[in-house]
Protein backbone atom coordinates (compact mmCIF):
# COMPACT_ATOMS: atom_id res chain seq x y z
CA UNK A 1 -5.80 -28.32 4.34
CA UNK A 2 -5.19 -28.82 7.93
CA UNK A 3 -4.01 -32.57 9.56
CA UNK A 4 -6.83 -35.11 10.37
CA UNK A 5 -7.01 -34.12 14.35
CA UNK A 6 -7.43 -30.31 13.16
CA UNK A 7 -4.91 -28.88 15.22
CA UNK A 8 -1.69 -27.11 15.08
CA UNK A 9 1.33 -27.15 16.74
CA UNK A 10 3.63 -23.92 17.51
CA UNK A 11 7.16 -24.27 16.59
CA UNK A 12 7.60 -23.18 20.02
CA UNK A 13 7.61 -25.51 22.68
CA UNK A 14 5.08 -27.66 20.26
CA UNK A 15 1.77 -26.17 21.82
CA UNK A 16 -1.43 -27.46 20.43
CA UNK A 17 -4.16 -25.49 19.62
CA UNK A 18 -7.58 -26.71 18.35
CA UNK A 19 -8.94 -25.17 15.47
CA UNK A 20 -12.41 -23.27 15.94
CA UNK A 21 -15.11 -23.37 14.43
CA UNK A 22 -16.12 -20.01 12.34
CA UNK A 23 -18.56 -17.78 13.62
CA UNK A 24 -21.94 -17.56 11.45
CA UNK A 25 -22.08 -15.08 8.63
CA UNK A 26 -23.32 -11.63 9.59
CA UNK A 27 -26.71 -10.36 8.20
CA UNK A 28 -26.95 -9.75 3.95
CA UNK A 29 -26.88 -5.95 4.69
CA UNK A 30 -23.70 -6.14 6.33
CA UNK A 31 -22.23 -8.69 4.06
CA UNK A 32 -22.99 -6.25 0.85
CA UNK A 33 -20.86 -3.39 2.51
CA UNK A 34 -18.08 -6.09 3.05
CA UNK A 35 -18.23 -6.84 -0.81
CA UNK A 36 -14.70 -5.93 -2.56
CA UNK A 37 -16.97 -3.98 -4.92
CA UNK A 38 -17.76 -2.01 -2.02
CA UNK A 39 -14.63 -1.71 -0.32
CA UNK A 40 -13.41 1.42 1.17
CA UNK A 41 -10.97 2.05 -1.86
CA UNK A 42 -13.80 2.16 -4.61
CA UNK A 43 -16.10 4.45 -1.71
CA UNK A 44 -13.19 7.20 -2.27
CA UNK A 45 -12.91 7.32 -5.61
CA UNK A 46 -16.67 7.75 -6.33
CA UNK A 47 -16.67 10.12 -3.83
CA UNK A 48 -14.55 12.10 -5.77
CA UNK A 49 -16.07 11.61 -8.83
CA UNK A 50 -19.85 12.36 -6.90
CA UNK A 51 -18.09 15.28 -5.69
CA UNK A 52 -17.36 16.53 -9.24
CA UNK A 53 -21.16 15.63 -10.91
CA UNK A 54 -22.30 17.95 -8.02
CA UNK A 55 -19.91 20.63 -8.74
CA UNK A 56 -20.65 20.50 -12.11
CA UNK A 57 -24.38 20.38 -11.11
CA UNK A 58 -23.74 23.94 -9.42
CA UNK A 59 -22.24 25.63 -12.25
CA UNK A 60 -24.06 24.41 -15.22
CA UNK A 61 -22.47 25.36 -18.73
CA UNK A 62 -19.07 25.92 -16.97
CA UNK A 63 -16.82 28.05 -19.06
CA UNK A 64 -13.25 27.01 -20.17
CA UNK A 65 -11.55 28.77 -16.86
CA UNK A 66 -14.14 27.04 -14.42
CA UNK A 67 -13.02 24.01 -16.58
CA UNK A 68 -9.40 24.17 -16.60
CA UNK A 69 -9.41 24.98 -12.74
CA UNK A 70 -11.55 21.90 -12.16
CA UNK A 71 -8.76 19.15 -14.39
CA UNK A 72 -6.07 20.78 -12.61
CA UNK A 73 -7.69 20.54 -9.02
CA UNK A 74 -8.68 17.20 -9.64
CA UNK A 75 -5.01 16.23 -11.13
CA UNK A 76 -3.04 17.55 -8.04
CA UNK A 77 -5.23 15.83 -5.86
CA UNK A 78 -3.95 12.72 -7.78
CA UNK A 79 -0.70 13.45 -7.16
CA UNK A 80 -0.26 14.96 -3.65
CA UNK A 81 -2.33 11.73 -1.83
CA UNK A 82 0.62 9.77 -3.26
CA UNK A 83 3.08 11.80 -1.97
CA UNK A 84 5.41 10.34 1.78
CA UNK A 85 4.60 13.17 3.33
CA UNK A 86 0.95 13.42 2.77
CA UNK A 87 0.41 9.33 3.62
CA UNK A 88 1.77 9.55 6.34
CA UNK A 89 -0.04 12.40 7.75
CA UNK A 90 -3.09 10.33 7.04
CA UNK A 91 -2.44 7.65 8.83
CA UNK A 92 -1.17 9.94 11.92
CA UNK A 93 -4.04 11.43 11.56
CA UNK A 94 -6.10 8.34 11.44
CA UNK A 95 -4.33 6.36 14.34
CA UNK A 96 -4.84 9.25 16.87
CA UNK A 97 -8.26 8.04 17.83
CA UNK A 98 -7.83 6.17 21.60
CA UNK A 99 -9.30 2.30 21.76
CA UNK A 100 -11.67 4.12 23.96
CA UNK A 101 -13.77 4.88 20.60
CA UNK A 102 -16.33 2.27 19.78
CA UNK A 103 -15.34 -0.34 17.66
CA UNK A 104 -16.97 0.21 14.72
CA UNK A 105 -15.37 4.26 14.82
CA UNK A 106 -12.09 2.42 14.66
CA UNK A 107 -12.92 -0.43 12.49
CA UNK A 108 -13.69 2.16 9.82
CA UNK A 109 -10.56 4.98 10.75
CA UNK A 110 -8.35 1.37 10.24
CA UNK A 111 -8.96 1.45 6.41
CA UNK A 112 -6.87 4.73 5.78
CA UNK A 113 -4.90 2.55 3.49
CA UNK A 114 -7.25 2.70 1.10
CA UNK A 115 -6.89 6.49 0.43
CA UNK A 116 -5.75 5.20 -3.44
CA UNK A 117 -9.40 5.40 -4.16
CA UNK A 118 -8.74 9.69 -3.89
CA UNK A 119 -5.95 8.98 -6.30
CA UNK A 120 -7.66 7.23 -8.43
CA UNK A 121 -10.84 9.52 -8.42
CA UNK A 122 -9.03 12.83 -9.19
CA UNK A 123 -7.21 11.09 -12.09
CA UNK A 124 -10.11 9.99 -13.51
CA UNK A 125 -12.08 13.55 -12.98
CA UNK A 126 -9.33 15.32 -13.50
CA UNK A 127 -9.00 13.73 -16.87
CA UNK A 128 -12.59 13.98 -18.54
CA UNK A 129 -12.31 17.69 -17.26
CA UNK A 130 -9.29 18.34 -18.95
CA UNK A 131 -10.97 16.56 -22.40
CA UNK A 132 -13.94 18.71 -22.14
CA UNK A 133 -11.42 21.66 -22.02
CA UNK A 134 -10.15 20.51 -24.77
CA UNK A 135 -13.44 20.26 -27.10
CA UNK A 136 -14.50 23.55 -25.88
CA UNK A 137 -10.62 25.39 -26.95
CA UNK A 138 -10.49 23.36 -30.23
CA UNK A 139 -14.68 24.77 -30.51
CA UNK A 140 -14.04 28.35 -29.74
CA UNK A 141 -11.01 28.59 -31.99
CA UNK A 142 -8.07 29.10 -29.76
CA UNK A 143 -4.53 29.63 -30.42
CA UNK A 144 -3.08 26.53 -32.73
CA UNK A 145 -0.11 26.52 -29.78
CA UNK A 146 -2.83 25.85 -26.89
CA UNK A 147 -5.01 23.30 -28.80
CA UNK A 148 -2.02 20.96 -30.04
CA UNK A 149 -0.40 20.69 -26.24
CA UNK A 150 -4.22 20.62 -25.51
CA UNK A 151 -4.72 17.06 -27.45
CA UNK A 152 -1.36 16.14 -26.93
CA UNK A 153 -2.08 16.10 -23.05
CA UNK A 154 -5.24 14.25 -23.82
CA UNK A 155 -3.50 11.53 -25.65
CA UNK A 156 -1.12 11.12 -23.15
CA UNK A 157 -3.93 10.98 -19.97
CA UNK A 158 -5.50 8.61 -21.75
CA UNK A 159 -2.18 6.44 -22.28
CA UNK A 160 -1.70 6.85 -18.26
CA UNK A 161 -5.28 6.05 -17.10
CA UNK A 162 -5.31 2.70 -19.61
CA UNK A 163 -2.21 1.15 -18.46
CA UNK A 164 -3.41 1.68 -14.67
CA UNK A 165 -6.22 -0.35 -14.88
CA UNK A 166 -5.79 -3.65 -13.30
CA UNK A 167 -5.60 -6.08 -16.28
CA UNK A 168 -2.71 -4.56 -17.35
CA UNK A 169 -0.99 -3.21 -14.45
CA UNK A 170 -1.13 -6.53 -12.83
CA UNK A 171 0.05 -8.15 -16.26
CA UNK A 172 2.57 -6.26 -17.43
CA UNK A 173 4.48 -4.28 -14.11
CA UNK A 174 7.18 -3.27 -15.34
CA UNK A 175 5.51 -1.61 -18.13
CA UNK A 176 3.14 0.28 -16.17
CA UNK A 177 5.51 1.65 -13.58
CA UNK A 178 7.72 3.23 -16.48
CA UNK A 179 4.20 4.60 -18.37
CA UNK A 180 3.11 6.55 -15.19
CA UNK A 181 6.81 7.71 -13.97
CA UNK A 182 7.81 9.16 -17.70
CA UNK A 183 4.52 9.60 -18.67
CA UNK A 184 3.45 11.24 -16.00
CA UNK A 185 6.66 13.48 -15.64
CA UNK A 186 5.50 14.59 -19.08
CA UNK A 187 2.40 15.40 -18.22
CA UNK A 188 3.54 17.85 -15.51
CA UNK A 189 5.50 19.41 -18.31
CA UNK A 190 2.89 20.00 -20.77
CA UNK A 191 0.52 21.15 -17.96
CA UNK A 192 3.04 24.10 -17.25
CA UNK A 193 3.46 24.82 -21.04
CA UNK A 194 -0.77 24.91 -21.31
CA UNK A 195 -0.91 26.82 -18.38
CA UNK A 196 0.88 29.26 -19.55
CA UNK A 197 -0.06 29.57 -22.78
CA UNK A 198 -3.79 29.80 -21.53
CA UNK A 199 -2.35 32.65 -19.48
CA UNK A 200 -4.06 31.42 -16.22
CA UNK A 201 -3.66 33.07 -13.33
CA UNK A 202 -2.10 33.07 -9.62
CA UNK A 203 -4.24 29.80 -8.45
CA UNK A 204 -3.75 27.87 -11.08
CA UNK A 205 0.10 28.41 -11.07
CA UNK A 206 0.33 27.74 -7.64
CA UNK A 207 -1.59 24.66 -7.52
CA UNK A 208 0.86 23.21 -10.29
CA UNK A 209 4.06 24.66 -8.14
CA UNK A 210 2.43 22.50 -5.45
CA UNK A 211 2.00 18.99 -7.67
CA UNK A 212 5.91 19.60 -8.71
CA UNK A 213 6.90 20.14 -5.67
CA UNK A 214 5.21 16.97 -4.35
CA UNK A 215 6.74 14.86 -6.99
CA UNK A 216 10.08 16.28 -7.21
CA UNK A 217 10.61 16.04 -3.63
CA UNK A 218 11.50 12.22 -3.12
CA UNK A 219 13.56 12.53 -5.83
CA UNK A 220 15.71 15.14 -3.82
CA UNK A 221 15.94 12.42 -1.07
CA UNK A 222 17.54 10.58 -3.85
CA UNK A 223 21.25 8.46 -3.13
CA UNK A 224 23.12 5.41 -3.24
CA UNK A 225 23.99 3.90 0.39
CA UNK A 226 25.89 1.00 1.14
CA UNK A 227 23.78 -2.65 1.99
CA UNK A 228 25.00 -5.90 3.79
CA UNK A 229 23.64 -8.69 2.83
CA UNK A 230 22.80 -11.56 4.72
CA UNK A 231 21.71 -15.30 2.59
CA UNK A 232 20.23 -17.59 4.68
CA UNK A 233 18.56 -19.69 1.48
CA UNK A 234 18.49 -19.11 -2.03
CA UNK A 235 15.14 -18.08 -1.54
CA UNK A 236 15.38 -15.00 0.88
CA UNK A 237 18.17 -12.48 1.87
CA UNK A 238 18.48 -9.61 4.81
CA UNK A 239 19.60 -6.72 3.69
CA UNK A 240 21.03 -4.65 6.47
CA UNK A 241 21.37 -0.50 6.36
CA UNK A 242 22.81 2.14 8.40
CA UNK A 243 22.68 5.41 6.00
CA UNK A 244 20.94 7.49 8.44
CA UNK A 245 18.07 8.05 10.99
CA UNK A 246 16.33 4.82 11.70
CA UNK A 247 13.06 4.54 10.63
CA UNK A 248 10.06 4.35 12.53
CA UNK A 249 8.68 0.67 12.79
CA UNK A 250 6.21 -0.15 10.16
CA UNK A 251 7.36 1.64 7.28
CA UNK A 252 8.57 0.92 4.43
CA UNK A 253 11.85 2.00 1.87
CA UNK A 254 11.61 2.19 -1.55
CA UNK A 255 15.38 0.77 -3.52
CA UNK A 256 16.87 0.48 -7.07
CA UNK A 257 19.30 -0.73 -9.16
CA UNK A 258 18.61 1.33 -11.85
CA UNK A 259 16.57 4.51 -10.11
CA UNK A 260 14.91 5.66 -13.34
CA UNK A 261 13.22 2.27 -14.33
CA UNK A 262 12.59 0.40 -11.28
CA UNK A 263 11.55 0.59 -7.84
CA UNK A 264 10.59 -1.71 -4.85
CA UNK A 265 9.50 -1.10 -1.74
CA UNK A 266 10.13 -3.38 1.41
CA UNK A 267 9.17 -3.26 4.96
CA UNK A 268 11.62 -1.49 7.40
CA UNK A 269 12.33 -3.76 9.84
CA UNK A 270 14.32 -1.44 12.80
CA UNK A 271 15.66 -3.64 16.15
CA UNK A 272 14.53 -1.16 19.50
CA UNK A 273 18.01 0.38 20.52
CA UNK A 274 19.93 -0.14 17.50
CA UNK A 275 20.85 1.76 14.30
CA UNK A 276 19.98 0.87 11.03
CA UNK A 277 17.32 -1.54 10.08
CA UNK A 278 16.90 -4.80 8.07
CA UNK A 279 14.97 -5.44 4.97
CA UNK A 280 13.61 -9.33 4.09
CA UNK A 281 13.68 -9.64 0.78
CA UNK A 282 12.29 -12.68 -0.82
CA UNK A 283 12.44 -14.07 -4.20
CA UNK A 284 9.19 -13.20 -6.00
CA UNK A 285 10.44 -12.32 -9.58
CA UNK A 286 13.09 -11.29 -11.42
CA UNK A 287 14.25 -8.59 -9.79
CA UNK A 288 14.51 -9.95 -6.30
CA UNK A 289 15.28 -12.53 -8.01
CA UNK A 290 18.56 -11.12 -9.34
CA UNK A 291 18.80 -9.16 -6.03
CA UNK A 292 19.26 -12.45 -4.10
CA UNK A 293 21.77 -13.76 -6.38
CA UNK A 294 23.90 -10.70 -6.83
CA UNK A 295 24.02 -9.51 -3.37
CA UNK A 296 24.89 -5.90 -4.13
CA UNK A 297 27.24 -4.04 -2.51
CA UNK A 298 25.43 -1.03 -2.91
CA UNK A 299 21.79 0.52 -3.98
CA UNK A 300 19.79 3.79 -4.59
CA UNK A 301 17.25 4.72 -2.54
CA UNK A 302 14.76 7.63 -2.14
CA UNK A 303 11.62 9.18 -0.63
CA UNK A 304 11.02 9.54 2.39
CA UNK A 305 9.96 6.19 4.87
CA UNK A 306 6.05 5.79 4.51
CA UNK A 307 3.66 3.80 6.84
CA UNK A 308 2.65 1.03 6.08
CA UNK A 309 -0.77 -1.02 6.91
CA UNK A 310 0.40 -2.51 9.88
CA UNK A 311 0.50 1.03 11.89
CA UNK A 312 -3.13 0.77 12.01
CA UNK A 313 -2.67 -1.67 15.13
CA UNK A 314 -2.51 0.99 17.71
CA UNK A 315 -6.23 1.95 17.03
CA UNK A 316 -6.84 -1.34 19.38
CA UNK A 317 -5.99 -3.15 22.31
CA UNK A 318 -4.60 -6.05 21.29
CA UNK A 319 -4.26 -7.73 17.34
CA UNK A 320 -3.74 -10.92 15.16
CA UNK A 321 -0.76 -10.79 12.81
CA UNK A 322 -0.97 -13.34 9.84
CA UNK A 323 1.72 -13.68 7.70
CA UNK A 324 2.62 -16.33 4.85
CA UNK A 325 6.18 -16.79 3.68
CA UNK A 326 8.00 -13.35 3.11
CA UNK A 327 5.04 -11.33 4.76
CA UNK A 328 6.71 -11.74 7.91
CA UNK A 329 9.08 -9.19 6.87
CA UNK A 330 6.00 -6.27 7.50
CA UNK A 331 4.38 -7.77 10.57
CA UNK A 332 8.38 -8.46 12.32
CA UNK A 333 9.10 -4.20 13.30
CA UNK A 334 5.35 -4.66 14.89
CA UNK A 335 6.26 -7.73 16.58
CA UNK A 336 9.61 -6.42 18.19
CA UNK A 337 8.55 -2.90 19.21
CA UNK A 338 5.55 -4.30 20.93
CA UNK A 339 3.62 -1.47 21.53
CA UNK A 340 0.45 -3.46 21.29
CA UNK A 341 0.19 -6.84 22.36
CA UNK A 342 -0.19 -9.14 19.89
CA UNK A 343 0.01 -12.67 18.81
CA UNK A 344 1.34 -13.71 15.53
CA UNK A 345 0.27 -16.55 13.13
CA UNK A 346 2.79 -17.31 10.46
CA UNK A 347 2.46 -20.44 7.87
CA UNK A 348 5.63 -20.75 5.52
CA UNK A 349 8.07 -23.72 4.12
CA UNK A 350 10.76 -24.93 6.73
CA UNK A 351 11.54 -21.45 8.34
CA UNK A 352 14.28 -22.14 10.19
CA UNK A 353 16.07 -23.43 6.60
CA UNK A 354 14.40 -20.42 4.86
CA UNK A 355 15.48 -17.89 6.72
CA UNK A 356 17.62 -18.58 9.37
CA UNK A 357 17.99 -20.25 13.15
CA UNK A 358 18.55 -15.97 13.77
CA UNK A 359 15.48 -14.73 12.11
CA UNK A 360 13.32 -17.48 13.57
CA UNK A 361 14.88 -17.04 17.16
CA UNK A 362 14.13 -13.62 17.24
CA UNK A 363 10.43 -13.92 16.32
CA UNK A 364 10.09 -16.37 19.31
CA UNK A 365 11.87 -14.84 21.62
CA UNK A 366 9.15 -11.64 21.52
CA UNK A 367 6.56 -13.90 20.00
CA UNK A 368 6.66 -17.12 22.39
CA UNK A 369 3.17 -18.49 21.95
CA UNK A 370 3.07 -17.57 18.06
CA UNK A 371 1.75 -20.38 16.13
CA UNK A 372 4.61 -20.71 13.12
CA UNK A 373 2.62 -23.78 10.56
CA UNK A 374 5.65 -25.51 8.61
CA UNK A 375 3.75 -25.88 5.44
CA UNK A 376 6.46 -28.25 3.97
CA UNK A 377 5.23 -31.08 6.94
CA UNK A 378 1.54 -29.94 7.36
CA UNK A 379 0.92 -28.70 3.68
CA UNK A 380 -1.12 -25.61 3.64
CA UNK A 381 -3.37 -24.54 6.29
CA UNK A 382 -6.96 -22.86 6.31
CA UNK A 383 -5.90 -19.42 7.25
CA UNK A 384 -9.04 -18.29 8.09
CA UNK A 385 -9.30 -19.95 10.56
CA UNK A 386 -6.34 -20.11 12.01
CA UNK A 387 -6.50 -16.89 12.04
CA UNK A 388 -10.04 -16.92 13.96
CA UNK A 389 -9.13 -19.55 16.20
CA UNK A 390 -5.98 -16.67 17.39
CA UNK A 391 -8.55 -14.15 17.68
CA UNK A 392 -10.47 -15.79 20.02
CA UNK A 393 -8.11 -17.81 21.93
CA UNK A 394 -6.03 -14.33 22.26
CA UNK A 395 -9.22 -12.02 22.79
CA UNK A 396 -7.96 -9.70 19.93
CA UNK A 397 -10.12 -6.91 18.51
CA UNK A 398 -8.61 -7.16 14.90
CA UNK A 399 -6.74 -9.12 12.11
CA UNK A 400 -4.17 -8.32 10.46
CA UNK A 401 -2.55 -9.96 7.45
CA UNK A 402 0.64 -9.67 5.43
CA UNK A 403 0.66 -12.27 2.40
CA UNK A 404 -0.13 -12.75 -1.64
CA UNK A 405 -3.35 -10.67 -3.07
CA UNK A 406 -5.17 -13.68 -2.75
CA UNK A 407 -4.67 -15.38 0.13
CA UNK A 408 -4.99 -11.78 2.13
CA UNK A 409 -8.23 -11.08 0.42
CA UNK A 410 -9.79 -14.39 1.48
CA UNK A 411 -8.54 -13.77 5.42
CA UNK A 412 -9.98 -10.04 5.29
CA UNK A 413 -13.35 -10.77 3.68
CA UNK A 414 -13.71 -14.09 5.42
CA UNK A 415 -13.55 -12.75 8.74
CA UNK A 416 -15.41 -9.14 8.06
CA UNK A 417 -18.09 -10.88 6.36
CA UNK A 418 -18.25 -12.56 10.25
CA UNK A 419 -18.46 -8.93 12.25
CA UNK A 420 -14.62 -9.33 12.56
CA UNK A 421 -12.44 -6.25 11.99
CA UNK A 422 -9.25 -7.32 9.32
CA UNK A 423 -7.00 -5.36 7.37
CA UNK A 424 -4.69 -6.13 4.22
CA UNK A 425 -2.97 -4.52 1.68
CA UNK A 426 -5.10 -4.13 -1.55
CA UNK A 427 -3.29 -4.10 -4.95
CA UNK A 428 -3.12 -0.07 -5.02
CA UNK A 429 -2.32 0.63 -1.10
């Protein structure tokens, strides 16, 4: 919904921008490639899983060693792309390309986010590998020991994989983040006690040394530091730290009340030439929820500080930030560091009541001809194309958006389906 004249007006100095119109859609080809069933997530994992039929394809009538070497390949590979460390190698590795590149070179590199789809993949391999282990040791008789941890570890993959899928990881949270911590803690532990009952050799015992290590090692990282709270609204807090080195802008920390049940991770938000950094927390549930209302004095966090989607803004010369509500938490360590100019286009309710004359202030200050849509006066906007109208008026090479699933999915595909590069966090990124 925008207001009859189709304009907008910046909370800063009241600037009025007309709204463009979208750009035609670009050919069906390109269009299929932009479909969510094709996105860059889903490419991954069936790479993986392509990469597997043709391995099997190259040693037809594998025997139980080829297949045990293959589940536990495929499992680590599960593990370690999830691991601090490893993500953020990717996207180092990813963001290194110059805006000389052509477009469409970093267009592509931008969707590093996705690299879930490897997770996902080798869990799924690594699982129907491990199953047909398991037919062919139960089949050629071995030890009673080896078979029941065997179908024990079946059971248990199968638990994991379920309670990932989407319908009921989006449905029930809670209940899949404890199913994949515990269960997949257990997991490791029956892979060690099949391992060695199988009596497998160096490479397989290193490969599982590796997985532990990867998951183990946040947990190391693990403490509880002290947090000051700031309350602007009921609906939003700042959480200010200072428990160590300050993290790089655009990543994100992972807290707890209770570390062995629940975790959330924010956006780091880290002020150039100060310690410590600021989390926006927003109430979304019942833990934030709680979290707002409480105010701790103190909480546990872990890990190590992982990029986020936002770093991919140095692969151009000059981006979009869209944000709704709470998103501007994400897009605000871009916004102050600067290191790529940008404009920023943020619709929420009454932000200065939200969260704060401070907050608000500071986006300007660094953000002067951002276009901040009250959405309690003007209702809610089209974002789309608000957020094309920035594009062009700002002659940006990419969008980037921070909101809910929905709202981000209908920015990214409604502008990529136009030949415009745009970037969001998916539900597994």
């Amino acid at each position: 919904m925008t207001p009859p004249a189709e304009t907008a007006s910046a909370e800063a100095g009241g600037t009025t921008h007309a709204l463009a119109e979208l750009p035609p859609l670009t050919s069906a080809p390109r269009r299929l490639l932009k479909h969510p069933r094709l996105m860059h997530y889903n490419r991954l994992a069936a790479l993986v899983i392509l990469a597997n039929i043709a391995f099997l394809a190259g040693s037809w009538a594998p025997n139980a060693e080829t297949i045990g070497y293959a589940s536990l390949v495929n499992l680590a590979l599960a593990v370690v792309v999830r691991q601090q460390y490893v993500v953020n190698l990717f996207f180092r590795l990813a963001t290194w390309a110059p805006t000389s590149w052509p477009l469409k070179a970093r267009w592509t590199l931008g969707k590093v986010y996705h690299f879930g789809g490897l997770h996902v993949g080798g869990a799924l391999a690594g699982a129907v590998w491990f199953l047909a282990g398991a037919v062919v040791a139960t089949v050629d008789g071995a030890g009673l020991p080896l078979v029941t941890v065997g179908w024990a570890l079946v059971v248990l993959l199968v638990v994991i994989v379920v309670t990932a899928l989407p319908p009921f990881r989006s449905r029930f949270h809670d209940h899949f983040e404890k199913i994949h911590r515990f269960g997949g803690w257990s997991a490791l532990a029956l892979f060690w006690t099949h391992t060695l009952l199988g009596v497998r050799g160096p490479f397989a015992l290193g490969v599982l040394a590796v997985a532990t290590f990867s998951v183990a090692l946040p947990w190391l990282r693990l403490r509880k530091v002290d947090v000051r709270i700031e309350r602007p609204s009921p609906h939003v807090v700042l959480a200010r730290f200072d428990h160590g080195v300050t993290p790089f802008a655009g990543s994100s920390t992972a807290i707890s009340r209770r570390p062995l049940t629940e975790w959330h991770s924010f956006a780091n938000v880290p002020s150039p030439g100060e310690p410590g950094f600021r989390l926006t927390i927003s109430r979304a549930g019942d833990w934030t929820g709680s979290f707002i209302d409480d105010m701790p004095p103190k909480v546990w966090v872990k890990g190590i500080t992982t990029a986020g989607v936002a770093n991919i803004e140095t692969l151009f010369s000059k981006v979009i930030y869209v944000a709704t509500g709470s998103g501007i938490g994400p897009c605000l360590p871009h916004l102050l560091a600067a290191e790529v100019p940008s404009r920023l286009v943020w619709a929420t309710r009454d932000p200065r009541t939200t969260y704060g004359d401070g907050l608000v202030d500071e986006i300007l200050a660094v953000q002067p001809d951002a276009l901040v849509w009250d959405t309690s006066q003007h209702g809610k906007p089209d974002m789309v194309r608000l957020a094309y109208t920035a594009y062009r008026d700002f002659g940006a090479e990419a969008v980037i958006c921070i909101s809910n699933k929905k709202l981000t999915w209908q920015v990214v595909h409604g502008l990529e389906r136009r030949g415009i590069p745009a970037y969001g966090a998916i539900w597994d990124s």
